[in-house]
PDB file of N, CA and C in Angstrom:
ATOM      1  N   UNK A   1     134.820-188.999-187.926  1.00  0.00           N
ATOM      2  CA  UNK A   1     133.407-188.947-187.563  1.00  0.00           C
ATOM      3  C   UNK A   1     132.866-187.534-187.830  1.00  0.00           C
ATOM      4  N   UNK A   2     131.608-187.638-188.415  1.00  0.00           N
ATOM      5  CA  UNK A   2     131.033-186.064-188.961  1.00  0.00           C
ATOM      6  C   UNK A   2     130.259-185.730-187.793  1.00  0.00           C
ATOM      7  N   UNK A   3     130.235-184.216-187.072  1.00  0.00           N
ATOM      8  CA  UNK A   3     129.675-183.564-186.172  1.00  0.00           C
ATOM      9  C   UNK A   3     128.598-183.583-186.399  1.00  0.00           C
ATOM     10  N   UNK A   4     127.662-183.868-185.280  1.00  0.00           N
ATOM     11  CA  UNK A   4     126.151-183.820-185.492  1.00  0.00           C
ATOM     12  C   UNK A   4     125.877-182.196-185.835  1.00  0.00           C
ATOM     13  N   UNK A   5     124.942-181.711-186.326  1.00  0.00           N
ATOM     14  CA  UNK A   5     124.715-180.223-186.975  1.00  0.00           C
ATOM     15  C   UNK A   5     124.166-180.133-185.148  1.00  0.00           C
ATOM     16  N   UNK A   6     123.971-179.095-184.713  1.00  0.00           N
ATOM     17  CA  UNK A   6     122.992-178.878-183.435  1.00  0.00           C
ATOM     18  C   UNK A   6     122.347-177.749-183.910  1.00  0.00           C
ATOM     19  N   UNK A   7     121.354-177.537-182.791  1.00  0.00           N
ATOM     20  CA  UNK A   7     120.197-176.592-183.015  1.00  0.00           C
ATOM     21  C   UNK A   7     120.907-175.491-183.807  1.00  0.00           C
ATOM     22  N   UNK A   8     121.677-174.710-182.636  1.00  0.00           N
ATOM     23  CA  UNK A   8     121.898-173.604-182.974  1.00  0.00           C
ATOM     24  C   UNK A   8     122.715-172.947-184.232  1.00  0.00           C
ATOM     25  N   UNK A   9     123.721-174.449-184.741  1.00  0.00           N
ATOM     26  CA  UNK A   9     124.165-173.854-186.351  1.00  0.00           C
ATOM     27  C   UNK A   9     123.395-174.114-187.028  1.00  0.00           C
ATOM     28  N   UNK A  10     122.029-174.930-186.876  1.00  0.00           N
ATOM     29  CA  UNK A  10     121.139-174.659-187.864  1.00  0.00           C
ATOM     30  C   UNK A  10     120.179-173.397-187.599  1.00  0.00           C
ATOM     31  N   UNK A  11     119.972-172.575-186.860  1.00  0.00           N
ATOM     32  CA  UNK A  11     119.140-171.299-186.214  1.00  0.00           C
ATOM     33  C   UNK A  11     120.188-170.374-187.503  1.00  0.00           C
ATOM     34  N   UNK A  12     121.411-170.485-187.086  1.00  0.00           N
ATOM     35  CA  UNK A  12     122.643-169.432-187.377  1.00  0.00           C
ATOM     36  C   UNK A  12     122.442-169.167-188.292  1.00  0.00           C
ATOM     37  N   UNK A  13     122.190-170.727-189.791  1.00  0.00           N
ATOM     38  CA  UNK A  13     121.979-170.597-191.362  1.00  0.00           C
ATOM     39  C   UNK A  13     121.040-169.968-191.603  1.00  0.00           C
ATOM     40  N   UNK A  14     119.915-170.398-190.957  1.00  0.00           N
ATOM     41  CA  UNK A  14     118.610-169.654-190.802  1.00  0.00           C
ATOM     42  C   UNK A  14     118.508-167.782-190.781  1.00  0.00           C
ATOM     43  N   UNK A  15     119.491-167.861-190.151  1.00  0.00           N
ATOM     44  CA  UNK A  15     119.521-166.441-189.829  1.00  0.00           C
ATOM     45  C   UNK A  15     119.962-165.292-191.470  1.00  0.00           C
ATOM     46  N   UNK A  16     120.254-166.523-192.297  1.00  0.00           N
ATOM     47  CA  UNK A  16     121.168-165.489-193.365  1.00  0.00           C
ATOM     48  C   UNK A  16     119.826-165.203-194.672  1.00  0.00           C
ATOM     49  N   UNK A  17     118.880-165.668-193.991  1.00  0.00           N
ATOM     50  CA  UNK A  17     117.670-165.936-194.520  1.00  0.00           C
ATOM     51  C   UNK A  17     116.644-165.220-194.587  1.00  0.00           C
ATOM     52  N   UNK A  18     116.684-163.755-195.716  1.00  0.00           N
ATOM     53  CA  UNK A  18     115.815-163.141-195.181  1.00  0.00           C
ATOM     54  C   UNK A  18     114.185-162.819-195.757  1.00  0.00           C
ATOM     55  N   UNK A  19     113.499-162.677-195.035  1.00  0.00           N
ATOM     56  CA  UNK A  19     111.919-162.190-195.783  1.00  0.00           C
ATOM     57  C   UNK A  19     112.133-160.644-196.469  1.00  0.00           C
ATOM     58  N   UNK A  20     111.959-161.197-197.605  1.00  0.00           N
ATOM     59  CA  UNK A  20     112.186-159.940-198.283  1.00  0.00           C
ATOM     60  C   UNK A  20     111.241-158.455-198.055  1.00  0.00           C
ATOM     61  N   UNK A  21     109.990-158.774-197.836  1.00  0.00           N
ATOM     62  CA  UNK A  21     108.371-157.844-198.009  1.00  0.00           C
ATOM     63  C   UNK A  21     109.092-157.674-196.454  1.00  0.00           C
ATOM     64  N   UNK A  22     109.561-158.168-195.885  1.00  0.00           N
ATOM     65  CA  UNK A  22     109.877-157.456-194.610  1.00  0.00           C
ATOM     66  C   UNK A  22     111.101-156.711-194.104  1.00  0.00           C
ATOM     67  N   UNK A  23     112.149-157.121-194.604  1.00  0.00           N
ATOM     68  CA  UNK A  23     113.632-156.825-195.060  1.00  0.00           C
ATOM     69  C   UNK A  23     114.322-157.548-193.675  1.00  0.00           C
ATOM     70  N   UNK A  24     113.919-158.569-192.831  1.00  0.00           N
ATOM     71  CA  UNK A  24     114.786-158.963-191.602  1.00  0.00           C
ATOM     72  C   UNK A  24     114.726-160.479-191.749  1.00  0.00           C
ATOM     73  N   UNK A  25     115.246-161.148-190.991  1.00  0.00           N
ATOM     74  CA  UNK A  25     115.872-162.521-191.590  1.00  0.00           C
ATOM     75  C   UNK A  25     114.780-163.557-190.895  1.00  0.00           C
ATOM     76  N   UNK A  26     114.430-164.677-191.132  1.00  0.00           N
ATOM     77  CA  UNK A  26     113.455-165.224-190.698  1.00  0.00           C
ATOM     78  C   UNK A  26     113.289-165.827-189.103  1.00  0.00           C
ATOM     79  N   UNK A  27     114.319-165.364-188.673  1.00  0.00           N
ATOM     80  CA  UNK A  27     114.585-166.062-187.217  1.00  0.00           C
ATOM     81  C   UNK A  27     114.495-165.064-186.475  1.00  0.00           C
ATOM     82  N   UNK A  28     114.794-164.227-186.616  1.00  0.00           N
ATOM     83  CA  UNK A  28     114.133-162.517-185.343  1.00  0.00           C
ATOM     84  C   UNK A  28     112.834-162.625-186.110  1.00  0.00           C
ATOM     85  N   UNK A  29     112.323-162.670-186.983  1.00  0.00           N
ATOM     86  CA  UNK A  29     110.822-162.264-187.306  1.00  0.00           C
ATOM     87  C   UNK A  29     110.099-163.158-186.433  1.00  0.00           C
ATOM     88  N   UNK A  30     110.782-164.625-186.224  1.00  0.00           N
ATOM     89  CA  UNK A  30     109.771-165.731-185.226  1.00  0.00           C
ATOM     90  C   UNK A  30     108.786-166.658-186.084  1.00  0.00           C
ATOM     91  N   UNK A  31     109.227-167.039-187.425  1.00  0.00           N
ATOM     92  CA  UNK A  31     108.604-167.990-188.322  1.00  0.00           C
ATOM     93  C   UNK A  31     109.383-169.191-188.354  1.00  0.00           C
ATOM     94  N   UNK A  32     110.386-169.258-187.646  1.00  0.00           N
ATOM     95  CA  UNK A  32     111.187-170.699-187.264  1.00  0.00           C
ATOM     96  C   UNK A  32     110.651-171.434-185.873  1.00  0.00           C
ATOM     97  N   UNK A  33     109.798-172.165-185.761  1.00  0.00           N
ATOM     98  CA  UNK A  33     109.410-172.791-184.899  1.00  0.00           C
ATOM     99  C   UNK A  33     109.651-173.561-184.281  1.00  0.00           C
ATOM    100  N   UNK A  34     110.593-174.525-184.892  1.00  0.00           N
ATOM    101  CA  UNK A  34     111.297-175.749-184.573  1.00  0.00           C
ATOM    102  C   UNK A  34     112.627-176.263-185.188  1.00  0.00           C
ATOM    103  N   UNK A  35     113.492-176.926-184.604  1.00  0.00           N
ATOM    104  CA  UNK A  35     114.441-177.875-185.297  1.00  0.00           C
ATOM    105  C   UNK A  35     115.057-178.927-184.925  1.00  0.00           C
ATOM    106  N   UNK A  36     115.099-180.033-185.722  1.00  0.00           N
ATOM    107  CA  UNK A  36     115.583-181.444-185.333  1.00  0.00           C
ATOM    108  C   UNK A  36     116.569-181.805-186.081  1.00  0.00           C
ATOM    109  N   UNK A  37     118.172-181.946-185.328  1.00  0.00           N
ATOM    110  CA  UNK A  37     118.747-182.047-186.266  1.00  0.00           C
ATOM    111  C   UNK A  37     119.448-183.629-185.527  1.00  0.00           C
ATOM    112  N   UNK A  38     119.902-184.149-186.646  1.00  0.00           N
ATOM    113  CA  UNK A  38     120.668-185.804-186.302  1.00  0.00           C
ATOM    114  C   UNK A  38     121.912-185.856-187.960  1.00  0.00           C
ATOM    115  N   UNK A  39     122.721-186.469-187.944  1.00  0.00           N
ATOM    116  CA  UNK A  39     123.676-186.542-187.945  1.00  0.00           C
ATOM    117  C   UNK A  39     123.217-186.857-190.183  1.00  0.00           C
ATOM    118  N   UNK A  40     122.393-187.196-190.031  1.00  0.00           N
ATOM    119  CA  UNK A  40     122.064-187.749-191.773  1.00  0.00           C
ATOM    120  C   UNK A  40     120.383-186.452-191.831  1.00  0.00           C
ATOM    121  N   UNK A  41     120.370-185.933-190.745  1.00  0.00           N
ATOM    122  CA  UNK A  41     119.234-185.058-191.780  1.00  0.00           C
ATOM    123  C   UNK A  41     118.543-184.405-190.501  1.00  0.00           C
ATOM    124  N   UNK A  42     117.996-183.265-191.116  1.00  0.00           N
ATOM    125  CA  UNK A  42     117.440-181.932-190.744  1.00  0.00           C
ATOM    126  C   UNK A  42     116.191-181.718-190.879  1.00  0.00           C
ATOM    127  N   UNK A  43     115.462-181.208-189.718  1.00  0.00           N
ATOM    128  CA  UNK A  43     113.816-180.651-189.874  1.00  0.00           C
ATOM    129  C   UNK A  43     113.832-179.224-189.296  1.00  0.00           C
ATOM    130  N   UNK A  44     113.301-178.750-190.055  1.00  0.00           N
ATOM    131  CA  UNK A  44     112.907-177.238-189.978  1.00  0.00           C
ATOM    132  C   UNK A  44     111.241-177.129-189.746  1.00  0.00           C
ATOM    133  N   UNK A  45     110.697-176.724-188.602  1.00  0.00           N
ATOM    134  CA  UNK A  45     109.184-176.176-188.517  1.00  0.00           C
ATOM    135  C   UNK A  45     109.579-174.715-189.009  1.00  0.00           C
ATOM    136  N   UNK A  46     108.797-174.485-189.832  1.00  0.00           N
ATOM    137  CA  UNK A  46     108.776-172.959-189.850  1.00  0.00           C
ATOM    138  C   UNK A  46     107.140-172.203-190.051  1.00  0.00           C
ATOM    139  N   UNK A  47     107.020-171.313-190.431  1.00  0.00           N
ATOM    140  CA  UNK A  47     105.521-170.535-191.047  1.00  0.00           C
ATOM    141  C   UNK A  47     105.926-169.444-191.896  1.00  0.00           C
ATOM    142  N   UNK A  48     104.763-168.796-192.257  1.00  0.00           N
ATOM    143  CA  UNK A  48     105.512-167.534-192.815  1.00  0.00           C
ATOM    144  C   UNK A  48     104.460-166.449-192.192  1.00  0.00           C
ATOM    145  N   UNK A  49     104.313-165.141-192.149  1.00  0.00           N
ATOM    146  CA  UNK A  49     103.771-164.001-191.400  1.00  0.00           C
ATOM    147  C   UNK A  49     101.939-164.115-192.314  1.00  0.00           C
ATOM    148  N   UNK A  50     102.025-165.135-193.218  1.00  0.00           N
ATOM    149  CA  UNK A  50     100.454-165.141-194.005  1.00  0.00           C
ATOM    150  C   UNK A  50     100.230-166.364-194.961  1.00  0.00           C
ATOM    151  N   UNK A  51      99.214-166.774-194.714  1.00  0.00           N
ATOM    152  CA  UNK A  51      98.918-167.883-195.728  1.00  0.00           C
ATOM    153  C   UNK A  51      99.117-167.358-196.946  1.00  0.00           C
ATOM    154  N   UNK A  52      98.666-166.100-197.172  1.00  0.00           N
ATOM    155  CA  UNK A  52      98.936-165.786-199.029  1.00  0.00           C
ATOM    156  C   UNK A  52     100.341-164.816-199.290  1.00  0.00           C
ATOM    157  N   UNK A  53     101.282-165.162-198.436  1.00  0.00           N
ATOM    158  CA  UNK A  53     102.616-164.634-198.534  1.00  0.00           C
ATOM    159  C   UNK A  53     103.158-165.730-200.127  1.00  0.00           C
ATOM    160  N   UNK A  54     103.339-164.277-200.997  1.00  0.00           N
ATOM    161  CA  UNK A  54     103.686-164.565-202.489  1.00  0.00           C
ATOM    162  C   UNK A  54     105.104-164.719-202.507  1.00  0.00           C
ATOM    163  N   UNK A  55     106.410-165.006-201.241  1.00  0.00           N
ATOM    164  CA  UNK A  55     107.361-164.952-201.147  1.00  0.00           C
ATOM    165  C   UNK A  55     107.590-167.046-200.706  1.00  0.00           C
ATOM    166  N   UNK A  56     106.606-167.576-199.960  1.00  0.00           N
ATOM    167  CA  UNK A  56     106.881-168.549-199.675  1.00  0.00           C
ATOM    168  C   UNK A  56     107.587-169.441-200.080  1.00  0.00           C
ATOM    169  N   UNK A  57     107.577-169.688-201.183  1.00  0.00           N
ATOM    170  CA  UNK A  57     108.312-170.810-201.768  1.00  0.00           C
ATOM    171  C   UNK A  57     109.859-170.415-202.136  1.00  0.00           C
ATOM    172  N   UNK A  58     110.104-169.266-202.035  1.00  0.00           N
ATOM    173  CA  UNK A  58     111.115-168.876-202.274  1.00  0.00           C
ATOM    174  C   UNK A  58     111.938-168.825-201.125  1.00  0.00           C
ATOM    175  N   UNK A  59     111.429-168.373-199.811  1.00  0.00           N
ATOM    176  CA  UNK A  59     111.486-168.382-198.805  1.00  0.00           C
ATOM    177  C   UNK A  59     112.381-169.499-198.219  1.00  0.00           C
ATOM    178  N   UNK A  60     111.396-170.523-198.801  1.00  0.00           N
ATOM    179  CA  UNK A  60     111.602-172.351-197.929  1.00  0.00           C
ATOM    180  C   UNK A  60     112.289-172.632-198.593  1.00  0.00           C
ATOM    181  N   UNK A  61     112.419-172.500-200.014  1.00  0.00           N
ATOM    182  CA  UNK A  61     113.751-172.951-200.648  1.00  0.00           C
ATOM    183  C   UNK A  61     115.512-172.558-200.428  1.00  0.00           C
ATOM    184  N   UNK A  62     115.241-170.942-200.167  1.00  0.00           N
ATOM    185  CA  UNK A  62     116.272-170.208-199.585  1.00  0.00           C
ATOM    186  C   UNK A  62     116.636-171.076-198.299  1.00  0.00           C
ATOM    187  N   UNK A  63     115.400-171.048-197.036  1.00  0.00           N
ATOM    188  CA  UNK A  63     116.007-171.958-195.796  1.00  0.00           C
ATOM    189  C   UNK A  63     116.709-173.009-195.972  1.00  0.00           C
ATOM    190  N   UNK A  64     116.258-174.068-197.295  1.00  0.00           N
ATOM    191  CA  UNK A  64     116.683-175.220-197.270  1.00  0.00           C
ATOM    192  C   UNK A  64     118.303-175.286-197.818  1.00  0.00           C
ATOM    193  N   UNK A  65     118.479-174.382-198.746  1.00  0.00           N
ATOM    194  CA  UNK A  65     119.795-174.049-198.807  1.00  0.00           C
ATOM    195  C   UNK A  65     120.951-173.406-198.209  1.00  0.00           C
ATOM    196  N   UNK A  66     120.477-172.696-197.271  1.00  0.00           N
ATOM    197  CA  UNK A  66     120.953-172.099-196.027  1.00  0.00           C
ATOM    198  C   UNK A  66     121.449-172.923-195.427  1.00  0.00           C
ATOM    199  N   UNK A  67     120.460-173.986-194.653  1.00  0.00           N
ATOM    200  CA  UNK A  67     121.014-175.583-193.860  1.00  0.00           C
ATOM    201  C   UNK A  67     121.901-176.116-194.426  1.00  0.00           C
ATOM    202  N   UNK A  68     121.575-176.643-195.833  1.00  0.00           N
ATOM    203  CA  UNK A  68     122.711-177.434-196.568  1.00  0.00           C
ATOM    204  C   UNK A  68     124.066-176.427-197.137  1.00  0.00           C
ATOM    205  N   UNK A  69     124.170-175.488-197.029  1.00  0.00           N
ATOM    206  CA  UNK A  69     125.138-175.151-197.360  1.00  0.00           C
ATOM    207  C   UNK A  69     125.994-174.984-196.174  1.00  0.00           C
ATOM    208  N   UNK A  70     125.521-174.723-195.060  1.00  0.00           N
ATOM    209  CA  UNK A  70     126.050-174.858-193.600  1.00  0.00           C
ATOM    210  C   UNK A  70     126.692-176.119-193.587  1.00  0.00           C
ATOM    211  N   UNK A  71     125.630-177.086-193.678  1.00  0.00           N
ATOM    212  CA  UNK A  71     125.762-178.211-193.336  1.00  0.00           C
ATOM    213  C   UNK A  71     125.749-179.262-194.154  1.00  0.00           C
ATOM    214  N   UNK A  72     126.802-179.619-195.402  1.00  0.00           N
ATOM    215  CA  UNK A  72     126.879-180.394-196.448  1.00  0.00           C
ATOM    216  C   UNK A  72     126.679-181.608-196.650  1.00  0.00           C
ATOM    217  N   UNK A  73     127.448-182.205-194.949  1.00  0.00           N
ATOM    218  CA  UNK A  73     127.566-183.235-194.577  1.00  0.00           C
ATOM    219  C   UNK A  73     126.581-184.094-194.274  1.00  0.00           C
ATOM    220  N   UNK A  74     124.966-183.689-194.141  1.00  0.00           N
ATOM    221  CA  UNK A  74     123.666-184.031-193.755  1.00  0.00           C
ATOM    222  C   UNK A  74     123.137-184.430-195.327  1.00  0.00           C
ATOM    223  N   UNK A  75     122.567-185.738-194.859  1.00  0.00           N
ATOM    224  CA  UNK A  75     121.969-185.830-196.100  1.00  0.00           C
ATOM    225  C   UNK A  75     120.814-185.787-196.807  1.00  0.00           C
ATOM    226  N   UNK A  76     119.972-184.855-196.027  1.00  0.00           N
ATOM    227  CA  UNK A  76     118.447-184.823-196.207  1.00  0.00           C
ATOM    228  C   UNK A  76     118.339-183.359-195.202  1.00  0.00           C
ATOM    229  N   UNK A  77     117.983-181.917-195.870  1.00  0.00           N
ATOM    230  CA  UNK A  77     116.980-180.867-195.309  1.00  0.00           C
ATOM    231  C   UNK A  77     115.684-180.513-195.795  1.00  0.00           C
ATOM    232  N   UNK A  78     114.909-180.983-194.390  1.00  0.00           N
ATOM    233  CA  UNK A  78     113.842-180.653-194.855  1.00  0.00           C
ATOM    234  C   UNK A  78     113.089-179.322-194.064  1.00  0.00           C
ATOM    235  N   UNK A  79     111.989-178.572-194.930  1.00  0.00           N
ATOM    236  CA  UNK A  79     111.909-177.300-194.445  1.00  0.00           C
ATOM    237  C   UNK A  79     109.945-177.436-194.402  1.00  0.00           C
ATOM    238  N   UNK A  80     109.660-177.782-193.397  1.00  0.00           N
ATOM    239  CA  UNK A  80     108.040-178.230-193.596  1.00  0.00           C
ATOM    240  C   UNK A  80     107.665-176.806-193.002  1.00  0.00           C
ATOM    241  N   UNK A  81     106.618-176.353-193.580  1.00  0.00           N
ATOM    242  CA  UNK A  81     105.969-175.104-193.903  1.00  0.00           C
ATOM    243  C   UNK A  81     104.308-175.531-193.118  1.00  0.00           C
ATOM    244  N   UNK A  82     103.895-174.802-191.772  1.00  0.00           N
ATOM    245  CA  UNK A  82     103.385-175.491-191.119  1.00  0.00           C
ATOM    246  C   UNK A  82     102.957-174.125-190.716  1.00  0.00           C
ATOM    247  N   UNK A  83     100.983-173.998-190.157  1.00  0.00           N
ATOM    248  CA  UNK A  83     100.045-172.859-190.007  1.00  0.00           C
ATOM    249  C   UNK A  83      99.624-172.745-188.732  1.00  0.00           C
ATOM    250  N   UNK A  84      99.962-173.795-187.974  1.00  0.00           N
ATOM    251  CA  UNK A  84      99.942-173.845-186.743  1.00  0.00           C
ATOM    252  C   UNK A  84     100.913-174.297-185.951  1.00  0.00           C
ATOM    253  N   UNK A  85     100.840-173.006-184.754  1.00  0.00           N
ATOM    254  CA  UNK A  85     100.486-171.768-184.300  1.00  0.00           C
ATOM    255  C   UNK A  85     100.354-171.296-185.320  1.00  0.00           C
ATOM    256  N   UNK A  86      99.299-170.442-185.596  1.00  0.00           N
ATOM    257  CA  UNK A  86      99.397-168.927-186.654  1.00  0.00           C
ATOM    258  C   UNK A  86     100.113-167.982-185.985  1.00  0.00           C
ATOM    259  N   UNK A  87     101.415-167.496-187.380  1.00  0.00           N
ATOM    260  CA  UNK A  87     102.509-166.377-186.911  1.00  0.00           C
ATOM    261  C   UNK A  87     101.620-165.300-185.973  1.00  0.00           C
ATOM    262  N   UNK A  88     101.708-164.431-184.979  1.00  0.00           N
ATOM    263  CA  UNK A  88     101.527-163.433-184.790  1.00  0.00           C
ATOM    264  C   UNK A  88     102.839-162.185-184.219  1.00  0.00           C
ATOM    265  N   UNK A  89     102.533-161.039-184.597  1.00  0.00           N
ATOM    266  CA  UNK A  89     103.726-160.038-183.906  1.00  0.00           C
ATOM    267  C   UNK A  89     104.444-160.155-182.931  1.00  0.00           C
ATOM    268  N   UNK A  90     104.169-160.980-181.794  1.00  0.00           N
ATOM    269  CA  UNK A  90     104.326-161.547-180.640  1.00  0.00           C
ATOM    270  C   UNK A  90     105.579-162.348-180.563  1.00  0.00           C
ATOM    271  N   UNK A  91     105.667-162.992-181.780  1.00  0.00           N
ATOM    272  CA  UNK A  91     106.584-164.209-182.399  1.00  0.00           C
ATOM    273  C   UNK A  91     107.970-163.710-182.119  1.00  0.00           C
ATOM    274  N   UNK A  92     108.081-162.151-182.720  1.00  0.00           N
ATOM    275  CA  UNK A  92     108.998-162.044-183.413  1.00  0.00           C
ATOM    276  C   UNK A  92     110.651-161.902-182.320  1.00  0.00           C
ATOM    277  N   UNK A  93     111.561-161.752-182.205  1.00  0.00           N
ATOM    278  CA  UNK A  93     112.485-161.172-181.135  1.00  0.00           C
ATOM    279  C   UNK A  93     112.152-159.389-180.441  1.00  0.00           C
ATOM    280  N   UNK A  94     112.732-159.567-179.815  1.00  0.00           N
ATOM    281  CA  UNK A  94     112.363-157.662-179.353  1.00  0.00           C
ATOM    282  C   UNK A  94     113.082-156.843-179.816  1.00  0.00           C
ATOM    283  N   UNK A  95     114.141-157.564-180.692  1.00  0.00           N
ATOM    284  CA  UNK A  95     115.391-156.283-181.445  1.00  0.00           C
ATOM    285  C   UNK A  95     113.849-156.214-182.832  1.00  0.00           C
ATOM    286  N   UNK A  96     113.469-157.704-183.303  1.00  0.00           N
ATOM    287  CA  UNK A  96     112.927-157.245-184.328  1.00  0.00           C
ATOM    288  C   UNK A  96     111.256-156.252-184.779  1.00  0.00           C
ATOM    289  N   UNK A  97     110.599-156.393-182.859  1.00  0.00           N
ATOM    290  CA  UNK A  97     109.208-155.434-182.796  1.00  0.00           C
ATOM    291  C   UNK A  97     110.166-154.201-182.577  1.00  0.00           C
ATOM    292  N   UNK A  98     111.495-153.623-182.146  1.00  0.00           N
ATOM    293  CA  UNK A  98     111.735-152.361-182.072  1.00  0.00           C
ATOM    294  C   UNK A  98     112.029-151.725-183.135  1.00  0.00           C
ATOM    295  N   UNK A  99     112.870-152.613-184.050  1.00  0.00           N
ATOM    296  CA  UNK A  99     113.008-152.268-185.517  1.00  0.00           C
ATOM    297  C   UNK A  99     111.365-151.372-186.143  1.00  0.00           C
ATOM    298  N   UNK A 100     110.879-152.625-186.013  1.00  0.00           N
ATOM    299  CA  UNK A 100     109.473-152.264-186.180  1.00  0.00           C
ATOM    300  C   UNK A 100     108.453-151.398-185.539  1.00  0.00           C
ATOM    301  N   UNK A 101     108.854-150.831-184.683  1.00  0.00           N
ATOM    302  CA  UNK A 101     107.933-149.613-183.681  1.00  0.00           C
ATOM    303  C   UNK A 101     107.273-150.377-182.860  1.00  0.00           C
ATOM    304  N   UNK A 102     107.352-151.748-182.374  1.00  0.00           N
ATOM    305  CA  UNK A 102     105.966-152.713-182.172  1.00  0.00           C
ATOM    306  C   UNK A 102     106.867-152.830-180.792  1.00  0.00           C
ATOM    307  N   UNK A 103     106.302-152.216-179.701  1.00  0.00           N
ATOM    308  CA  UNK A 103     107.520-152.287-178.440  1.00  0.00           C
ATOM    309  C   UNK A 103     105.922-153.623-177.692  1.00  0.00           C
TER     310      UNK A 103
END
């Protein structure tokens, strides 16, 4: 029997995932919003820090390979790219506003 993926090894893949224009990985920045995971397939809410972020697609494609390479055994990741909430600084973890001067 194949292990259901759970939240948090899909957060983990997520994590190897980084925004480049920012240099930190997309899960301390706080553009991962959501995840649903079941045993044949994966949902990712995410955003990115701007509607005209020229990194996006690269971004969501990176996430989606992140999951599936974690998680082979799933047979469907999907990475829906979603504007609400709009990202704000607020989002992010507190290791990643200190990085950033943003206490």
């Amino acid at each position: 029997m194949t292990a259901v993926p759970t939240e948090d090894s899909v957060r983990d893949a997520l994590r190897t995932v980084d925004d480049p224009e920012a240099g930190m990985d997309i899960v301390e920045l706080g553009l991962v919003y959501g995840i649903e995971a079941s045993a044949d397939r994966i949902h990712v809410r995410m955003t990115m820090t701007s509607a005209a972020c020229p990194m996006g697609d690269m971004i969501t494609e990176s996430a989606r390979e992140a999951v599936l390479q974690a998680h082979p055994q799933v047979g469907e990741v999907e990475i829906e790219l979603v504007w609400e909430p709009m990202w704000t600084p607020e989002m992010m973890s507190e290791e990643a506003r200190n990085f950033f001067g943003w206490k």
